[in-house]
PDB file of N, CA and C in Angstrom:
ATOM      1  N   UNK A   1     103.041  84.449  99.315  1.00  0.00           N
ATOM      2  CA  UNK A   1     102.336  85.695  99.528  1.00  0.00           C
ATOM      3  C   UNK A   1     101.130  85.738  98.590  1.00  0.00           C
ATOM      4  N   UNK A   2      99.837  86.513  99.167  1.00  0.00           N
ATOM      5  CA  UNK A   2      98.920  86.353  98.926  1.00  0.00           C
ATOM      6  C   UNK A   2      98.054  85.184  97.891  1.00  0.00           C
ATOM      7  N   UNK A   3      98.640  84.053  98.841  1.00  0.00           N
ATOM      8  CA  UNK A   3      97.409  83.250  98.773  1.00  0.00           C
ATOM      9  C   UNK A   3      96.383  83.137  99.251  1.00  0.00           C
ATOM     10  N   UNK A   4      95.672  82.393  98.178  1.00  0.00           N
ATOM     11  CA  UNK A   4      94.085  82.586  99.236  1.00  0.00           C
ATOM     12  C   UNK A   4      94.161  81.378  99.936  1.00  0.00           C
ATOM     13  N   UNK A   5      93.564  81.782 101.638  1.00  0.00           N
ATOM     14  CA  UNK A   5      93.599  80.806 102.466  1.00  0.00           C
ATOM     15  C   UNK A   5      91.841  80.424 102.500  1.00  0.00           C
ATOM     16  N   UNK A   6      91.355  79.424 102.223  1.00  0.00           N
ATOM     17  CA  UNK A   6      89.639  79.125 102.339  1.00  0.00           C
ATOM     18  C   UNK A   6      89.239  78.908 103.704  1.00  0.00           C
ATOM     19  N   UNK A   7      88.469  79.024 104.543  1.00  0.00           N
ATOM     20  CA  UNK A   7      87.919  79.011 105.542  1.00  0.00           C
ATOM     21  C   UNK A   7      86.298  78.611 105.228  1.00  0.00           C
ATOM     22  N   UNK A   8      86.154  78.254 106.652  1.00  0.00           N
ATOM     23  CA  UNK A   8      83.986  77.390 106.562  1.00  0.00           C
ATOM     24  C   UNK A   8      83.512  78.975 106.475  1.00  0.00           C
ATOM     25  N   UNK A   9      83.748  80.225 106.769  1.00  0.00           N
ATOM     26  CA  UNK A   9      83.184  81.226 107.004  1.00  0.00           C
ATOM     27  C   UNK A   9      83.417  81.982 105.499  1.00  0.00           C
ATOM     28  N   UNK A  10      84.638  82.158 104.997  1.00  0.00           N
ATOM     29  CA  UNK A  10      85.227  82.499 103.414  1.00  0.00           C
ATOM     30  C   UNK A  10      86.345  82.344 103.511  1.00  0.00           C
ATOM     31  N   UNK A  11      86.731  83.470 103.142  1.00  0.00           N
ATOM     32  CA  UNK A  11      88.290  83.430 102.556  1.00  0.00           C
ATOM     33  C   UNK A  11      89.287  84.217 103.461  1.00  0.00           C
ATOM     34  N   UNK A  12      90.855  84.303 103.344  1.00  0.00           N
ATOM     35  CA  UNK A  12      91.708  85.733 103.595  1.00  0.00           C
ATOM     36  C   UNK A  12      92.431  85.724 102.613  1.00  0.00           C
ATOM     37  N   UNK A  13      93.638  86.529 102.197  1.00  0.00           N
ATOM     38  CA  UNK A  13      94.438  86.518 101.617  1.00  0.00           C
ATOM     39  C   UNK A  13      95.558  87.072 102.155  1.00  0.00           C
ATOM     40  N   UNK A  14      96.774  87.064 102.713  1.00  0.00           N
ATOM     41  CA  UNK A  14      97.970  87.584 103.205  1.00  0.00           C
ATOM     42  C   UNK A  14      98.396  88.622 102.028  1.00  0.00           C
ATOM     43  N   UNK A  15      98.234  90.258 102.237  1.00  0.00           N
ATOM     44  CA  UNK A  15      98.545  91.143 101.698  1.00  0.00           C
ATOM     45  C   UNK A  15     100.172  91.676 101.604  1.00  0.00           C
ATOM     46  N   UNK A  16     100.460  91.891 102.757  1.00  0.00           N
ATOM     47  CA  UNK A  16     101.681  91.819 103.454  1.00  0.00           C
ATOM     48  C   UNK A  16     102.542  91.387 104.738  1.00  0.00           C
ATOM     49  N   UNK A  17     103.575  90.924 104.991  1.00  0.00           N
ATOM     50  CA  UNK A  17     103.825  90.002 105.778  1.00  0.00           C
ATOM     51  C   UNK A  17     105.301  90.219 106.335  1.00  0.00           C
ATOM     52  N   UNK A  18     105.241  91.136 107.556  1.00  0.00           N
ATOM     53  CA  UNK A  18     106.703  92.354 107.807  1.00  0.00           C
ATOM     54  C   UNK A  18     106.939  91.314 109.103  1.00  0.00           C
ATOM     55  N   UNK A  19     107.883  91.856 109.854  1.00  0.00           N
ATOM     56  CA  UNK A  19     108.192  92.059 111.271  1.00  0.00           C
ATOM     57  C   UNK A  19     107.128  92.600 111.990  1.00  0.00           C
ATOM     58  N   UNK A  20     106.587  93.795 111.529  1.00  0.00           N
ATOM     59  CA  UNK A  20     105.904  94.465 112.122  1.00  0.00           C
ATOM     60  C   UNK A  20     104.313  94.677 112.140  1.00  0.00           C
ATOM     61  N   UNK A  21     103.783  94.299 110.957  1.00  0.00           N
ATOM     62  CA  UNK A  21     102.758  93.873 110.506  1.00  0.00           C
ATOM     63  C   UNK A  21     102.299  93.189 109.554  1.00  0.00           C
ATOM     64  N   UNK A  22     101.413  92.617 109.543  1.00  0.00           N
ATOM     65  CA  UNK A  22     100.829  91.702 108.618  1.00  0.00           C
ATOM     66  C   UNK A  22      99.381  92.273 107.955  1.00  0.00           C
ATOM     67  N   UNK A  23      99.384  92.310 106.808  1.00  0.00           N
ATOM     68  CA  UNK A  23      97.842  92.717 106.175  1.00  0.00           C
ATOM     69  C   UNK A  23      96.981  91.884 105.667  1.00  0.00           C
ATOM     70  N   UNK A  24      95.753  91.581 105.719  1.00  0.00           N
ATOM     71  CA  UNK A  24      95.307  90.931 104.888  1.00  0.00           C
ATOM     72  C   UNK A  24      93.802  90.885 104.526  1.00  0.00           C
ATOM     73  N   UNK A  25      93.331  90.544 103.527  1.00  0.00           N
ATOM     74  CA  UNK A  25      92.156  90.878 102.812  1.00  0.00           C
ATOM     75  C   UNK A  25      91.447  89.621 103.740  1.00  0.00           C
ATOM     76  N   UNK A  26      90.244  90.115 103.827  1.00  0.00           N
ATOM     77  CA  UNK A  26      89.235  88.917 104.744  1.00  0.00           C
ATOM     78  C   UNK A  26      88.107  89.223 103.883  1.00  0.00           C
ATOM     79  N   UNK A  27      87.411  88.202 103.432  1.00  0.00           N
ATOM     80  CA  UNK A  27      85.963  87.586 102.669  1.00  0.00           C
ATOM     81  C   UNK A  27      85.110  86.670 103.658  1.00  0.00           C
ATOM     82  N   UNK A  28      84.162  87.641 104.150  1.00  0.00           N
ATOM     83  CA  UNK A  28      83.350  86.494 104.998  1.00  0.00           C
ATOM     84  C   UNK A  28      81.756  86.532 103.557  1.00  0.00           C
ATOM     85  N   UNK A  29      81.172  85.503 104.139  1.00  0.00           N
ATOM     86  CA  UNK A  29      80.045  85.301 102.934  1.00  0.00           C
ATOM     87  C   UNK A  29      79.003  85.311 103.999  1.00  0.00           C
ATOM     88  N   UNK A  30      77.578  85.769 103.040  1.00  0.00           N
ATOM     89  CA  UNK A  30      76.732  85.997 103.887  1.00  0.00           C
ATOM     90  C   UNK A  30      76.071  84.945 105.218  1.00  0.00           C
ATOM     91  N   UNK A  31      75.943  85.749 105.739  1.00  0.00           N
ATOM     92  CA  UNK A  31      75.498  85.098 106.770  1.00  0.00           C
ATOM     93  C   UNK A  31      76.768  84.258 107.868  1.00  0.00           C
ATOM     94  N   UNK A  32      77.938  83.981 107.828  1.00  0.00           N
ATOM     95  CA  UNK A  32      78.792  83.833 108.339  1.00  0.00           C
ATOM     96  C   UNK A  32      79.378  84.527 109.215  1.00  0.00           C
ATOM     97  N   UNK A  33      80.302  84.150 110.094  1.00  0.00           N
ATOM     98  CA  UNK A  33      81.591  84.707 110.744  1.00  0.00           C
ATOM     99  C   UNK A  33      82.539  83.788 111.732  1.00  0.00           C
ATOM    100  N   UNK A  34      83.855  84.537 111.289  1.00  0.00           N
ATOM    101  CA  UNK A  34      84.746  83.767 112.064  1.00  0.00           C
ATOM    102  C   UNK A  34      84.381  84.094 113.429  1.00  0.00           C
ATOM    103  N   UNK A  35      85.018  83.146 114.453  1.00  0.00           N
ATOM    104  CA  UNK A  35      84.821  82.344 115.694  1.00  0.00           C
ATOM    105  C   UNK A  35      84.973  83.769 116.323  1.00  0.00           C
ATOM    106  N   UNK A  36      84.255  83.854 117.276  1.00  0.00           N
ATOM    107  CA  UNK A  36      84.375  84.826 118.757  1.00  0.00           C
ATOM    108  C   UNK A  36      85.814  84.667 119.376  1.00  0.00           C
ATOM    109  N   UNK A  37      86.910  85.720 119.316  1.00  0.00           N
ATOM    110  CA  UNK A  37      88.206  85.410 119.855  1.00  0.00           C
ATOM    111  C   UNK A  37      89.071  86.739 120.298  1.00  0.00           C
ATOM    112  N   UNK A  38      90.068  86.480 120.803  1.00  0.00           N
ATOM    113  CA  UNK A  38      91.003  87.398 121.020  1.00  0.00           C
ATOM    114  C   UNK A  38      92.377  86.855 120.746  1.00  0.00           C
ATOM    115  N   UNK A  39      93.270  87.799 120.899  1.00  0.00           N
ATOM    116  CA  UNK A  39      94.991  88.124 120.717  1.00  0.00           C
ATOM    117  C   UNK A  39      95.509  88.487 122.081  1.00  0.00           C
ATOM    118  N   UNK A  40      96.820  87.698 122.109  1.00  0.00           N
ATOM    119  CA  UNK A  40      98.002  87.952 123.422  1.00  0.00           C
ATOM    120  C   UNK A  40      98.647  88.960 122.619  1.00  0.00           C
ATOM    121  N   UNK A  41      98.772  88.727 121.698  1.00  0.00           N
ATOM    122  CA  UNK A  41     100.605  89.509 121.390  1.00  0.00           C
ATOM    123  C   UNK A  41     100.014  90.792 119.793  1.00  0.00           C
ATOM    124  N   UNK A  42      98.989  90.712 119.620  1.00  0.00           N
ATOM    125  CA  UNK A  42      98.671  92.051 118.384  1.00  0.00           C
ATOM    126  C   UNK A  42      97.489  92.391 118.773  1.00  0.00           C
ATOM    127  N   UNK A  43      96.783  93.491 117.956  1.00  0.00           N
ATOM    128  CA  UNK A  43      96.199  94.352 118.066  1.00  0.00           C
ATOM    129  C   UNK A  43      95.634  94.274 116.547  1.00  0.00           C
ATOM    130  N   UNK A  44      94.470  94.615 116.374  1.00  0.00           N
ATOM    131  CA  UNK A  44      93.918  94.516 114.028  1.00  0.00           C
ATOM    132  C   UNK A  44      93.352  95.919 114.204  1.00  0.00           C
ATOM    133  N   UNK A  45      93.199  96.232 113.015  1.00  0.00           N
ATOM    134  CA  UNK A  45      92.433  97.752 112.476  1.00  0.00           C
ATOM    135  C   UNK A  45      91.272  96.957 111.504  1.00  0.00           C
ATOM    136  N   UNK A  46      90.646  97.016 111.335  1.00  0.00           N
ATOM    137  CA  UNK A  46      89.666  96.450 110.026  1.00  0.00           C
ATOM    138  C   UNK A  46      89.280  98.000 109.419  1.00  0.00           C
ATOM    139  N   UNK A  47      89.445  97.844 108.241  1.00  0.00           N
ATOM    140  CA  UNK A  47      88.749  98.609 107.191  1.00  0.00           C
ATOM    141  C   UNK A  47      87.960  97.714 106.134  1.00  0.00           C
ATOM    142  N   UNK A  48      86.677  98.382 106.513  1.00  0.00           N
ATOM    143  CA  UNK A  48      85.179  97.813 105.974  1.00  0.00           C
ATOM    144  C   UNK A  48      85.542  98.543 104.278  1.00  0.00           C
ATOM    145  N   UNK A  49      85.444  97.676 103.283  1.00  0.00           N
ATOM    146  CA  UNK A  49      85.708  97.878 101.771  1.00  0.00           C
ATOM    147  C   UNK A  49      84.316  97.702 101.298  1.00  0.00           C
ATOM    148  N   UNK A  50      83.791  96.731 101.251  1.00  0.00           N
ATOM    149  CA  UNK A  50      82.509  96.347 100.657  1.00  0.00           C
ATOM    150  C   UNK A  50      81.656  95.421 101.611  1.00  0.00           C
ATOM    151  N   UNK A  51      80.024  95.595 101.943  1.00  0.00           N
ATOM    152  CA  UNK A  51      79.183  95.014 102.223  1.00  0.00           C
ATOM    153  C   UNK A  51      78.434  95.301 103.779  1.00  0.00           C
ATOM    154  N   UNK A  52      78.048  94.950 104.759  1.00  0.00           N
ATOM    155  CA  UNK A  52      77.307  95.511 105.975  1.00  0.00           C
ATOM    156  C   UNK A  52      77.506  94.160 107.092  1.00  0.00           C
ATOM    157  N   UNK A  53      78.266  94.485 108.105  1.00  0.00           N
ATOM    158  CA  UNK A  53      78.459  93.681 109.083  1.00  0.00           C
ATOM    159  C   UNK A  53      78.111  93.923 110.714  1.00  0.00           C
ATOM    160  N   UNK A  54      78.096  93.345 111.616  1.00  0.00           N
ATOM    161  CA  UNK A  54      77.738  93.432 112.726  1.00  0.00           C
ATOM    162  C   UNK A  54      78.922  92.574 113.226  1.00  0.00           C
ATOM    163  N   UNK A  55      79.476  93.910 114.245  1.00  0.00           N
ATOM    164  CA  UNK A  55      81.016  93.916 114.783  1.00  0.00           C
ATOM    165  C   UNK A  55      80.243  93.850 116.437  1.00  0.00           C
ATOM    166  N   UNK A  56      80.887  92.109 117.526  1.00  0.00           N
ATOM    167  CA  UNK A  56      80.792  92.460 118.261  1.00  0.00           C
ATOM    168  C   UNK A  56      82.253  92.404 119.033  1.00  0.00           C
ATOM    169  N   UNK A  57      82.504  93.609 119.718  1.00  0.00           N
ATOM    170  CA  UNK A  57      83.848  93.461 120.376  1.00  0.00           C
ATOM    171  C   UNK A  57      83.596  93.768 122.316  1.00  0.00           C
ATOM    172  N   UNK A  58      83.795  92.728 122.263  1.00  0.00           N
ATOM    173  CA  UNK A  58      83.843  92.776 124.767  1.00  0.00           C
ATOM    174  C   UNK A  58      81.865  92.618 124.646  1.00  0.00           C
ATOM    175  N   UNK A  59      81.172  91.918 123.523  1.00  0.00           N
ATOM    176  CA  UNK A  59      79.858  91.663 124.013  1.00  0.00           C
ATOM    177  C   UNK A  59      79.145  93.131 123.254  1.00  0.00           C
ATOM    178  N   UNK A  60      79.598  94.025 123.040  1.00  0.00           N
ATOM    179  CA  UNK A  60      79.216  94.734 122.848  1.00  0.00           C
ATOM    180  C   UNK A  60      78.511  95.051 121.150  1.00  0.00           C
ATOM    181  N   UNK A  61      77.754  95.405 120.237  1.00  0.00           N
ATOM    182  CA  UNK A  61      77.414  94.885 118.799  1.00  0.00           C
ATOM    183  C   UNK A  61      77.289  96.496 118.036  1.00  0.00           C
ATOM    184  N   UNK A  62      77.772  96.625 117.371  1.00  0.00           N
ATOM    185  CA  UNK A  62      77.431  97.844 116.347  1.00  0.00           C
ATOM    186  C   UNK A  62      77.527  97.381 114.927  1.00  0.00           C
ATOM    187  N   UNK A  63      77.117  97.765 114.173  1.00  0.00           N
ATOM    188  CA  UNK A  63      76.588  97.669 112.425  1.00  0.00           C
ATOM    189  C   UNK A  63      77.816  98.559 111.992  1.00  0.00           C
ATOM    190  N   UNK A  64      78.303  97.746 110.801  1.00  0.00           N
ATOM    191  CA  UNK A  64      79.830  98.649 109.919  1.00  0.00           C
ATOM    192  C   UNK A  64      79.011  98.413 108.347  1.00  0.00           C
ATOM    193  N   UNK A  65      79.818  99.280 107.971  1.00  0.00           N
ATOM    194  CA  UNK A  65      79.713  99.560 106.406  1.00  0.00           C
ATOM    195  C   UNK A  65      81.071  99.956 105.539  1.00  0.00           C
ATOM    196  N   UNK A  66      80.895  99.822 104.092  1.00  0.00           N
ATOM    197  CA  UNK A  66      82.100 100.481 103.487  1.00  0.00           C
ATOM    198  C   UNK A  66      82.427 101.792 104.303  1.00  0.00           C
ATOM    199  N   UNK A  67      83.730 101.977 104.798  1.00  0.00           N
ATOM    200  CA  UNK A  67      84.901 103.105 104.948  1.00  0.00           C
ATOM    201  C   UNK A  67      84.338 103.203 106.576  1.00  0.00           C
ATOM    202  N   UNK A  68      84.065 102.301 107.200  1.00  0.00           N
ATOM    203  CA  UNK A  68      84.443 102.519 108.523  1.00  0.00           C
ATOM    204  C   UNK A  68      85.532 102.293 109.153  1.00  0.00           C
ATOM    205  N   UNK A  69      86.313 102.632 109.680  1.00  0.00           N
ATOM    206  CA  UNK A  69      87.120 101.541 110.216  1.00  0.00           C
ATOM    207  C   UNK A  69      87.145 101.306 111.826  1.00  0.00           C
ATOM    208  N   UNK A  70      87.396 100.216 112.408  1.00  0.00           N
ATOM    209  CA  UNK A  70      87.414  99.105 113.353  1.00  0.00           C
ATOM    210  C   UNK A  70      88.373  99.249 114.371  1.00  0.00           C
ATOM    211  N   UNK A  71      88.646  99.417 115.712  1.00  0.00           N
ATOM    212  CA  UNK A  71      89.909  99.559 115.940  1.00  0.00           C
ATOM    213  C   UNK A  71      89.794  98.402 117.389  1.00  0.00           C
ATOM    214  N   UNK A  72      90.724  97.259 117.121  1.00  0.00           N
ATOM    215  CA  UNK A  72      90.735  96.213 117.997  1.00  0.00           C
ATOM    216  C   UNK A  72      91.896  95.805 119.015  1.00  0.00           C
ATOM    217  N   UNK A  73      91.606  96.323 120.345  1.00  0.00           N
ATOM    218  CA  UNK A  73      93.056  96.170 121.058  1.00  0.00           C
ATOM    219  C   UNK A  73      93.914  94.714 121.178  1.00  0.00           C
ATOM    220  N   UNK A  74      94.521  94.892 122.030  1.00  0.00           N
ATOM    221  CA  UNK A  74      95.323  93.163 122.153  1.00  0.00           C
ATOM    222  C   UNK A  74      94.052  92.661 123.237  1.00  0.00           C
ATOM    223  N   UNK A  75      93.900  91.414 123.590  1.00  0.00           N
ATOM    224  CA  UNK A  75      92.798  90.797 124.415  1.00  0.00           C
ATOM    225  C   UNK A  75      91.541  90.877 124.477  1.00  0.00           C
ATOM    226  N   UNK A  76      91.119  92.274 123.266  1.00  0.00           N
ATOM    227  CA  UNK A  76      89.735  92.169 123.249  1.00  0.00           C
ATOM    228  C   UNK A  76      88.980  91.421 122.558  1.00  0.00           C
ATOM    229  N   UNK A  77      87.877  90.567 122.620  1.00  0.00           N
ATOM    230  CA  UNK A  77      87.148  89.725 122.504  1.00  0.00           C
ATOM    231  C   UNK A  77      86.596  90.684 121.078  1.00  0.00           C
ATOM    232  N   UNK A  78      86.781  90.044 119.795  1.00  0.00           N
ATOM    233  CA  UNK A  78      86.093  90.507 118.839  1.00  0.00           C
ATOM    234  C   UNK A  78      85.582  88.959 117.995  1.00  0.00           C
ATOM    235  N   UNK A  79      84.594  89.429 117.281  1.00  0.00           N
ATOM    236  CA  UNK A  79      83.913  88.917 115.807  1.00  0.00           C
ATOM    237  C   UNK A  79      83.429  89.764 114.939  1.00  0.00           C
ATOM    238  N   UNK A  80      83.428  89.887 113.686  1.00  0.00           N
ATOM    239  CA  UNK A  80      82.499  90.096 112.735  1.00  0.00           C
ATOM    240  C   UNK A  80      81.570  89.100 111.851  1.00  0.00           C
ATOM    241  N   UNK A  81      80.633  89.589 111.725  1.00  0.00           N
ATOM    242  CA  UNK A  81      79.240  88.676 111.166  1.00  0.00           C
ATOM    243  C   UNK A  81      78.410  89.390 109.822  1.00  0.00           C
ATOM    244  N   UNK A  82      78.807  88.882 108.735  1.00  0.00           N
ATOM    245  CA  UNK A  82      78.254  89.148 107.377  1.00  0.00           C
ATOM    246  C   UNK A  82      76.618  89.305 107.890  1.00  0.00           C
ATOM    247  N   UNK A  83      76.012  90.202 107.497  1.00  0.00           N
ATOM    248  CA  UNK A  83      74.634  90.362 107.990  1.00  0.00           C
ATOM    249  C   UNK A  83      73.864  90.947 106.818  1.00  0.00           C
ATOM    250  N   UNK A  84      74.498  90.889 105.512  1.00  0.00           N
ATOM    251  CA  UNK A  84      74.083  91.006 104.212  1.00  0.00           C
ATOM    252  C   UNK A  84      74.026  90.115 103.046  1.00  0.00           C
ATOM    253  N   UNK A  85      73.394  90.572 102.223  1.00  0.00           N
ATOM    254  CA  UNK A  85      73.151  89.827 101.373  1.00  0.00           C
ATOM    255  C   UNK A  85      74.601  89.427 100.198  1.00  0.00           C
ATOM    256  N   UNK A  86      75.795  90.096  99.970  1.00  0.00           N
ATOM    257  CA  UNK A  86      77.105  90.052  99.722  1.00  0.00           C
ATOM    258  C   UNK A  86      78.018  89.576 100.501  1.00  0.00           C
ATOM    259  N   UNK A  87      79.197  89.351  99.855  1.00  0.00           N
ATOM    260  CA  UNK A  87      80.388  88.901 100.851  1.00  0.00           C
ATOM    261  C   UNK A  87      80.726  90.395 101.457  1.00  0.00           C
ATOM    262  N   UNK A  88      80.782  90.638 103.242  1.00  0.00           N
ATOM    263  CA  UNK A  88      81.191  91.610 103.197  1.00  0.00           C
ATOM    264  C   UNK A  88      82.849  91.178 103.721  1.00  0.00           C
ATOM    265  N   UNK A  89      83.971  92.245 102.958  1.00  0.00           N
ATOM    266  CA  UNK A  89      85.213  92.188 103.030  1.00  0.00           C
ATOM    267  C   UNK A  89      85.722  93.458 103.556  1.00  0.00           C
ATOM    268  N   UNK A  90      86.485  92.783 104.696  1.00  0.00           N
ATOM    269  CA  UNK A  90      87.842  93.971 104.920  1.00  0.00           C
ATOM    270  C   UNK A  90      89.079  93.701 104.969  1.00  0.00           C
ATOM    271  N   UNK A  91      89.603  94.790 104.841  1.00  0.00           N
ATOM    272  CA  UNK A  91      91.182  94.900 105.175  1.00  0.00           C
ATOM    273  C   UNK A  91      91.690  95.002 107.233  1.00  0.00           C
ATOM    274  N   UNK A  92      92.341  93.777 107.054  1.00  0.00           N
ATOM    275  CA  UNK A  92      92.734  93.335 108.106  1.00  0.00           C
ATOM    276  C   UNK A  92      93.924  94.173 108.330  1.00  0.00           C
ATOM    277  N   UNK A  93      94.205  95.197 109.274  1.00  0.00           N
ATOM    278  CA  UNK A  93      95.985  95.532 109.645  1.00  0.00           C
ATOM    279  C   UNK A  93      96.115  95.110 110.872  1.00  0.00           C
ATOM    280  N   UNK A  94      97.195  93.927 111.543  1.00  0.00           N
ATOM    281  CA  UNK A  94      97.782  93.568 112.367  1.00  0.00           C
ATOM    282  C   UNK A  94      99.192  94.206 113.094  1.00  0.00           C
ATOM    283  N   UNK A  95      98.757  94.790 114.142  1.00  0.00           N
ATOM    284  CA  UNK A  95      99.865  95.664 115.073  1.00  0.00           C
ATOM    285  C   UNK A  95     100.664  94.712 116.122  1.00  0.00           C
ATOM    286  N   UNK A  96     101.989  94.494 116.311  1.00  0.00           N
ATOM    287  CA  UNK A  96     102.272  94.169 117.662  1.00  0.00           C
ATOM    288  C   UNK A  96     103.781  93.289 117.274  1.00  0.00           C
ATOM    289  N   UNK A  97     103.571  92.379 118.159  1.00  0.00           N
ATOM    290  CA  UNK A  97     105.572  91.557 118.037  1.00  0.00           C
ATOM    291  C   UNK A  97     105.406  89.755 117.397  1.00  0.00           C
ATOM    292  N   UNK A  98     104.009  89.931 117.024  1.00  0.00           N
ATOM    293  CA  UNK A  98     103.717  88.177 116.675  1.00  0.00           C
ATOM    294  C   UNK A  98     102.648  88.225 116.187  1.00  0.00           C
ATOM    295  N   UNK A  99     102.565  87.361 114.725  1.00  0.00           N
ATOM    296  CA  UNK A  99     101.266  87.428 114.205  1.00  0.00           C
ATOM    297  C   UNK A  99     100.915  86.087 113.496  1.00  0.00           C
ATOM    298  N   UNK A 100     101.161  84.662 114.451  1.00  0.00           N
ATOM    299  CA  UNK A 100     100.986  83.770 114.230  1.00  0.00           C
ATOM    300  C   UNK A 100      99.427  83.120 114.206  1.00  0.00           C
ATOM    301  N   UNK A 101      98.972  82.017 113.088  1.00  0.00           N
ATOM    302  CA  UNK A 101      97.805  82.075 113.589  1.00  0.00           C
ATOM    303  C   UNK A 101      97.436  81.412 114.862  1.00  0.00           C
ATOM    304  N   UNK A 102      98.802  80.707 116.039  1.00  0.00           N
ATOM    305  CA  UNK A 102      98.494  79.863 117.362  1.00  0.00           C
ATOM    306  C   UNK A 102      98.435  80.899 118.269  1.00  0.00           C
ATOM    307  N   UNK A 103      98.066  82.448 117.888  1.00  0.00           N
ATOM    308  CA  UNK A 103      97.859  83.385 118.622  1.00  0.00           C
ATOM    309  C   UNK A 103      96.488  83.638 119.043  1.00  0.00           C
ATOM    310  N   UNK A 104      95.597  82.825 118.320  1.00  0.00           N
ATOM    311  CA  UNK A 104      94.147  83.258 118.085  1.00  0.00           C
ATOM    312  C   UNK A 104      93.462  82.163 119.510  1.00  0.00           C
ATOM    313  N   UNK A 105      92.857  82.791 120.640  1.00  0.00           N
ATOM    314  CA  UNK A 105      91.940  82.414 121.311  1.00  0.00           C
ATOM    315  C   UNK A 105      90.550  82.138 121.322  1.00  0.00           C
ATOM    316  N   UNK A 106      89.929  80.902 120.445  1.00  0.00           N
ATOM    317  CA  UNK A 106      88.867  80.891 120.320  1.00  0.00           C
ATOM    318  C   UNK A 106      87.908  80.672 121.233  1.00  0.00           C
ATOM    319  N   UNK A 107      86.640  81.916 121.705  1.00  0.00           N
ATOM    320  CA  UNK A 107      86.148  81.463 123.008  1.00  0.00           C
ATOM    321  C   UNK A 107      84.578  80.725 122.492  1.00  0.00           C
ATOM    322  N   UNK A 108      84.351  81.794 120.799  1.00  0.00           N
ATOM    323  CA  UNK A 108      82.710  80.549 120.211  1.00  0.00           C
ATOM    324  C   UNK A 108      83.321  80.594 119.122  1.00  0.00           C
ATOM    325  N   UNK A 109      82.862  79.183 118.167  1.00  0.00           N
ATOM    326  CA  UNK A 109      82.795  79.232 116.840  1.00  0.00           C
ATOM    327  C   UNK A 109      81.714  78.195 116.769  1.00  0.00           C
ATOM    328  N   UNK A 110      80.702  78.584 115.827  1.00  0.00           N
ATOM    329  CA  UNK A 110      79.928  77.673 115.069  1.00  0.00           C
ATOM    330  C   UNK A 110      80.518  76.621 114.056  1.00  0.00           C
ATOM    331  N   UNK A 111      81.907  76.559 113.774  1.00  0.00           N
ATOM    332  CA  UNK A 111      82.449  75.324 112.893  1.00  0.00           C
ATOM    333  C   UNK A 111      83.009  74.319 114.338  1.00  0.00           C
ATOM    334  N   UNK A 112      82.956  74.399 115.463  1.00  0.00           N
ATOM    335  CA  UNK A 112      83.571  73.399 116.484  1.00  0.00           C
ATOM    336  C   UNK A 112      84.755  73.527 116.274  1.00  0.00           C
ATOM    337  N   UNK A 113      85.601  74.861 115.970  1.00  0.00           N
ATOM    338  CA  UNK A 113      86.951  74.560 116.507  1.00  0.00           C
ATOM    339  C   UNK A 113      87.394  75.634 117.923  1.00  0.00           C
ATOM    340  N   UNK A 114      86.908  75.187 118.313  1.00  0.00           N
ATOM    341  CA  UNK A 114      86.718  75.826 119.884  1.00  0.00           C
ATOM    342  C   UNK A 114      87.942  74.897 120.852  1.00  0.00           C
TER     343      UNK A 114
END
């Protein structure tokens, strides 16, 4: 429990790790973001803590900041994209019956794991 996991984009850290949900701290660094994807089996909340990102979810793009929060169904197509000059970080909450990472559907990523 909460190790840091490193990624080409930054970091996460596993906050908590239930039956029912999983939490975890996400560090993207500027100019980055993890891969364009969706979920079969959960649902995430993001709460924006520190820095300015550009959230696109179903194609769609809006700008987040500290204390927004995010609300991401099961199958919807999300990314976030550091679009500042800081790491911007949120708090990841994972809803649903499985929160493996062979859950993750990658449809773009700029590191080629597509």
């Amino acid at each position: 429990m909460n190790e840091l996991v490193e990624k080409p984009w930054g970091s996460y850290t596993n906050l908590m790790d239930e039956p029912y949900t999983k939490v975890k701290k996400i560090v993207i660094k500027p100019g980055q973001s993890p891969s364009y994807q969706y979920h079969f089996k959960r649902s995430e909340i993001w709460v924006v803590v520190q820095g300015i990102g550009k959230c696109k979810i179903d194609d769609q793009i809006t700008t987040h900041e500290a204390g927004d929060v995010i609300y991401i169904l099961k199958e919807q197509k999300h990314q976030f994209t550091n679009v500042g000059n800081s790491d911007l970080i949120f708090v990841e909450i994972q809803l649903g019956d499985y929160f493996g990472e062979d859950d993750i559907v990658r449809l773009e990523d700029k590191y080629g794991r597509v």
